[in-house]
C-alpha atoms as a PDB file:
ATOM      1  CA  UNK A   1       8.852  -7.929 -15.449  1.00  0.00           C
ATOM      2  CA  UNK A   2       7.169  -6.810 -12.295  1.00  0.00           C
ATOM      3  CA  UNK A   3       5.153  -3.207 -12.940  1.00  0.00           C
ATOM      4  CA  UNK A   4       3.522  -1.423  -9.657  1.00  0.00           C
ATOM      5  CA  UNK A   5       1.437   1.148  -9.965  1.00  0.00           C
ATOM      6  CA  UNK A   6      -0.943   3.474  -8.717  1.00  0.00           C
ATOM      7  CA  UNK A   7      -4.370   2.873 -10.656  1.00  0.00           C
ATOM      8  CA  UNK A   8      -7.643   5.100 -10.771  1.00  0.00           C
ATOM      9  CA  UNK A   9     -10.870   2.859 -10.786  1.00  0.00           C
ATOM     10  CA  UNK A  10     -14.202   3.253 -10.647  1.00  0.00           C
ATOM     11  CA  UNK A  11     -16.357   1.069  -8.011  1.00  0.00           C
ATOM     12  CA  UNK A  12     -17.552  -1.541 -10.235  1.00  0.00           C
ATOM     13  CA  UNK A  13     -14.497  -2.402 -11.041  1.00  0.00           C
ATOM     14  CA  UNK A  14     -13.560  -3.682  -7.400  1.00  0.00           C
ATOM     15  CA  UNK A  15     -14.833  -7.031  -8.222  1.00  0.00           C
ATOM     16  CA  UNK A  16     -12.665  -7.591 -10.765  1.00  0.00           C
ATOM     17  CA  UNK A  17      -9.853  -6.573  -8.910  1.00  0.00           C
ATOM     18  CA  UNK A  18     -10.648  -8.674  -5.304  1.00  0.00           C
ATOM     19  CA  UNK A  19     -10.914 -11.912  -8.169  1.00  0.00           C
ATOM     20  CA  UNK A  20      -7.305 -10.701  -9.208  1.00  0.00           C
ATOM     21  CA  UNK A  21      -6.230 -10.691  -5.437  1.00  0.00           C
ATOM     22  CA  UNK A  22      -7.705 -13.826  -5.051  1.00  0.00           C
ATOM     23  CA  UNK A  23      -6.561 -15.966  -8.518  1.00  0.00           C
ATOM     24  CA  UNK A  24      -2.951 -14.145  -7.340  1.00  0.00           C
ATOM     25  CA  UNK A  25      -2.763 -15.285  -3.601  1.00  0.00           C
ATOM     26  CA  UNK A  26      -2.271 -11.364  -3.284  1.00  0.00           C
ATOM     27  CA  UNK A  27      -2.111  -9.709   0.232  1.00  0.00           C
ATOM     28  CA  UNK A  28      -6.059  -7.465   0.395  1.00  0.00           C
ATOM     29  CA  UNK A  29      -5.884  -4.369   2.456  1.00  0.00           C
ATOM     30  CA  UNK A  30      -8.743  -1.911   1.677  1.00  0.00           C
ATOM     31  CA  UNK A  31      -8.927   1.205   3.663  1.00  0.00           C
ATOM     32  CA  UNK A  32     -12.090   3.388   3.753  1.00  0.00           C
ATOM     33  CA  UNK A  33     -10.942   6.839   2.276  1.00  0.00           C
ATOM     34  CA  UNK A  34     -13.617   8.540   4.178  1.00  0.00           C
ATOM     35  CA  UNK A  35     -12.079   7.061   7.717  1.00  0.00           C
ATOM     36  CA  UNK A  36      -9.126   8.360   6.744  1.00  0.00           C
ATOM     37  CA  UNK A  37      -8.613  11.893   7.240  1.00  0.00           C
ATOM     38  CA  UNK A  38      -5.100  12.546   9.221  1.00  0.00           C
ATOM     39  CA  UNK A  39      -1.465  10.420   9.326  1.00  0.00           C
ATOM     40  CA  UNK A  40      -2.124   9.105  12.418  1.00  0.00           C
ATOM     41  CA  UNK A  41      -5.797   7.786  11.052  1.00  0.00           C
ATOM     42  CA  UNK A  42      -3.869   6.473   7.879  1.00  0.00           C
ATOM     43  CA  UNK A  43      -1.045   5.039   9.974  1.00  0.00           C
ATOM     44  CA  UNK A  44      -3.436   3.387  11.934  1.00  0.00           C
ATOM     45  CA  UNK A  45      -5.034   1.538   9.192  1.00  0.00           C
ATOM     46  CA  UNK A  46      -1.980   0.836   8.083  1.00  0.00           C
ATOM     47  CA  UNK A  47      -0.064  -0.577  10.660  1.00  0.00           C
ATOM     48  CA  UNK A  48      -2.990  -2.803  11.324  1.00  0.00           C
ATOM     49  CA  UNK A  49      -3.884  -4.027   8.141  1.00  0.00           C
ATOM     50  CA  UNK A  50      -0.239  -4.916   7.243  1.00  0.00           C
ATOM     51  CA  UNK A  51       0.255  -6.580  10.657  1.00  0.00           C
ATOM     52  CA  UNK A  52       3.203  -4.270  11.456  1.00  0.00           C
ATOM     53  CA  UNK A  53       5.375  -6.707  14.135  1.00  0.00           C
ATOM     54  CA  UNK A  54       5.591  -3.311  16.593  1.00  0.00           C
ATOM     55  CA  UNK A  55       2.487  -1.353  18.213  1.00  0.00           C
ATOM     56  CA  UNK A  56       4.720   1.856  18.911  1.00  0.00           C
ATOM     57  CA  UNK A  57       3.894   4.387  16.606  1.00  0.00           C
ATOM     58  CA  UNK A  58       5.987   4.249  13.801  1.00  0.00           C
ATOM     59  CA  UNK A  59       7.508   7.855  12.100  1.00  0.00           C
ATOM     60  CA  UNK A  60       7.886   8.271   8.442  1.00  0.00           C
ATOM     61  CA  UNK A  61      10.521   6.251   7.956  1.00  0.00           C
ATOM     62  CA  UNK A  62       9.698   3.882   9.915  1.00  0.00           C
ATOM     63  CA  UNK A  63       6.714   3.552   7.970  1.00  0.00           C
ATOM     64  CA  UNK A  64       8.335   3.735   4.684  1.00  0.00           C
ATOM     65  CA  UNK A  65      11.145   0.722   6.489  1.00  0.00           C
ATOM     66  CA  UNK A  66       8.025  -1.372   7.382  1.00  0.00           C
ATOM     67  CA  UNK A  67       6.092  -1.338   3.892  1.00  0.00           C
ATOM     68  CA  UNK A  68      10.085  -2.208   2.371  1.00  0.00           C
ATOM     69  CA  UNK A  69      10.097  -5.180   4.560  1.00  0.00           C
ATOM     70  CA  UNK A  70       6.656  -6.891   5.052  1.00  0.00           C
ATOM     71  CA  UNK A  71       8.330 -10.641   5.185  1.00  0.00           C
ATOM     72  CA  UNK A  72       6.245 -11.439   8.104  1.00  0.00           C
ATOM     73  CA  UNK A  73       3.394 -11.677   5.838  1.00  0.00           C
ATOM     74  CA  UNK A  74       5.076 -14.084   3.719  1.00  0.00           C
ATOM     75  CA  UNK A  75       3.366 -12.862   0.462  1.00  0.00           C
ATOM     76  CA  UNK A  76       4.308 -12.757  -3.303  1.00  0.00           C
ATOM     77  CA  UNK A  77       2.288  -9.728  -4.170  1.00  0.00           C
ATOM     78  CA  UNK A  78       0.109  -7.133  -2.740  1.00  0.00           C
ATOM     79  CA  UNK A  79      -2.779  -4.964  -3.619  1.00  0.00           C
ATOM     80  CA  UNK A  80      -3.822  -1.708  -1.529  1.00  0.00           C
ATOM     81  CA  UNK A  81      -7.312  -0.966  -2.307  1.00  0.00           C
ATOM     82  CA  UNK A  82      -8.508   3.171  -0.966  1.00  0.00           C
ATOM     83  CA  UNK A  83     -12.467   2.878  -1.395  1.00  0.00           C
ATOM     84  CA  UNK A  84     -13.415   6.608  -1.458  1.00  0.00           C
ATOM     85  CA  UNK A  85     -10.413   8.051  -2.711  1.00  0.00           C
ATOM     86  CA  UNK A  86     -11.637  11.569  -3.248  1.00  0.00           C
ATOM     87  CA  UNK A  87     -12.484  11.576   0.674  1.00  0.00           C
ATOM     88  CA  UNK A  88      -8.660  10.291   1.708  1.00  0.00           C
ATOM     89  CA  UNK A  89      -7.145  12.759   3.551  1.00  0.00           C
ATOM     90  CA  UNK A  90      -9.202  15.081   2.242  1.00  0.00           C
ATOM     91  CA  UNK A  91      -8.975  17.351   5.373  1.00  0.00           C
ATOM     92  CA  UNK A  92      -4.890  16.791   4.734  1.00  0.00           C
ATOM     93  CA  UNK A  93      -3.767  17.444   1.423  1.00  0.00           C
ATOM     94  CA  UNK A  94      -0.196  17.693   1.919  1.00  0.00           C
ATOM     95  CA  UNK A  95      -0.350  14.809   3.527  1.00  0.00           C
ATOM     96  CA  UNK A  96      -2.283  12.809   0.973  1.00  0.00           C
ATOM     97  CA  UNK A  97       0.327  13.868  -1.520  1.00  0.00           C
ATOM     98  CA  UNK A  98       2.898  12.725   0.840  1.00  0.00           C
ATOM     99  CA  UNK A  99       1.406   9.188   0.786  1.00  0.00           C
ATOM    100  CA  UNK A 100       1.091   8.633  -2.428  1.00  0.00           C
ATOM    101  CA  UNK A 101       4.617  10.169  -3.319  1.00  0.00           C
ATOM    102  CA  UNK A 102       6.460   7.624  -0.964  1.00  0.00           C
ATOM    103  CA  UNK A 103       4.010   5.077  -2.636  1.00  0.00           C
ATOM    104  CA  UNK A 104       4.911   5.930  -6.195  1.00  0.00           C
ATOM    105  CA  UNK A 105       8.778   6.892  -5.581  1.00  0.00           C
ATOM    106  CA  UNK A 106       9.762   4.765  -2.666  1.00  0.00           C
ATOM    107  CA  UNK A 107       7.763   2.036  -2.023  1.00  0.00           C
ATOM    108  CA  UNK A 108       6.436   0.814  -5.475  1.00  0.00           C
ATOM    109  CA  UNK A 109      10.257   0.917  -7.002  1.00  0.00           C
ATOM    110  CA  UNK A 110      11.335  -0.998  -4.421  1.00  0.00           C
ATOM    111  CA  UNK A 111       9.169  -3.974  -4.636  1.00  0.00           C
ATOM    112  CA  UNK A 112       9.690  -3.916  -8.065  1.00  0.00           C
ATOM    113  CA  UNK A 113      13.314  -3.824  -8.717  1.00  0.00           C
ATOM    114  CA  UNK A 114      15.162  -2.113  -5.780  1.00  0.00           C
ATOM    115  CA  UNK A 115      14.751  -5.359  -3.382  1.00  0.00           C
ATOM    116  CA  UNK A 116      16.607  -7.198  -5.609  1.00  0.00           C
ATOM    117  CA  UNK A 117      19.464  -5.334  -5.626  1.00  0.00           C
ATOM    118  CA  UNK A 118      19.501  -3.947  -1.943  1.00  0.00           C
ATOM    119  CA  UNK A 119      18.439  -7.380  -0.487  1.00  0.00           C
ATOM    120  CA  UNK A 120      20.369 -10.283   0.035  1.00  0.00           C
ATOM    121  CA  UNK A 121      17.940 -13.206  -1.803  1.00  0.00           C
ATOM    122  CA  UNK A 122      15.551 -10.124  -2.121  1.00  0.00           C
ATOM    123  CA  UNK A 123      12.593 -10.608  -4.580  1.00  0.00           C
ATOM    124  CA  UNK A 124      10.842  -8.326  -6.512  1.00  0.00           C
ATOM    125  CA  UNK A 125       6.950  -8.574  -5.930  1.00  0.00           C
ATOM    126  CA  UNK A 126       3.965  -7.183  -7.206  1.00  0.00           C
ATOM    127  CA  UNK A 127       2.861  -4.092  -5.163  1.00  0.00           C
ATOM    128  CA  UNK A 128      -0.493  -2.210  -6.862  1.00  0.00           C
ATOM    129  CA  UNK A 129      -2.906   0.164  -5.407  1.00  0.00           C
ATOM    130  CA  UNK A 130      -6.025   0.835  -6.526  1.00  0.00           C
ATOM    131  CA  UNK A 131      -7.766   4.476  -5.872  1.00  0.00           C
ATOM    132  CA  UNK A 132     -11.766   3.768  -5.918  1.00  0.00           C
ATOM    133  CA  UNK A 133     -13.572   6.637  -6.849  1.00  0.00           C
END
């Protein structure tokens, strides 16, 4: 059984982790915490590094529809790496919270069991972030 999650790691521990991406065929996005310091700077990381298929600036839940969806990346799993974690969104608290709620209620559930019962042919699929401190 699938299990995503949101993981605390230390730096030297990314290597480890980008060999685990790599032996997987997982999907890499790393953000840079420190760049990151509103939703619009996090959306557009986002909406980049996942290829979102529209450049209008998504809302919430159109966020939260794109990161259910993500078959134009034709992947099996995915890893979300947040170098600098303590910096992320650091000016935006709420708003970091926010992120990682819909990550850890909406967004990991659903790759991991949720597809497969919502989706027609859905498939569950590994879906971890990493927070590098």
């Amino acid at each position: 059984m699938i299990d995503n999650k949101i993981y605390n790691i230390r730096a030297n521990e990314l290597n480890n982790i980008r060999q685990e991406a790599e032996t997987m065929g997982a999907y890499l996005v790393e953000i840079q915490g420190e760049e990151t310091q509103s939703w619009d700077d996090y959306l557009d990381k986002i909406e980049v590094a996942f290829r979102f298929p529209n450049e209008w600036r998504v809302t919430i839940d159109g966020y939260i529809d794109w990161m259910q969806d993500l078959a134009w990346l034709e992947q099996d799993s995915y890893i979300l790496l947040i170098h600098d974690y303590p910096q992320f969104l650091i000016q935006a608290l709420e708003t970091r919270k926010m992120v990682m709620e819909i990550f850890d209620n909406v967004i990991l559930p659903w790759w991991q069991t949720d597809v497969e019962k919502y989706c027609i042919d859905g498939k569950a699929k590994s879906f971890n972030i990493y927070l590098v401190s």
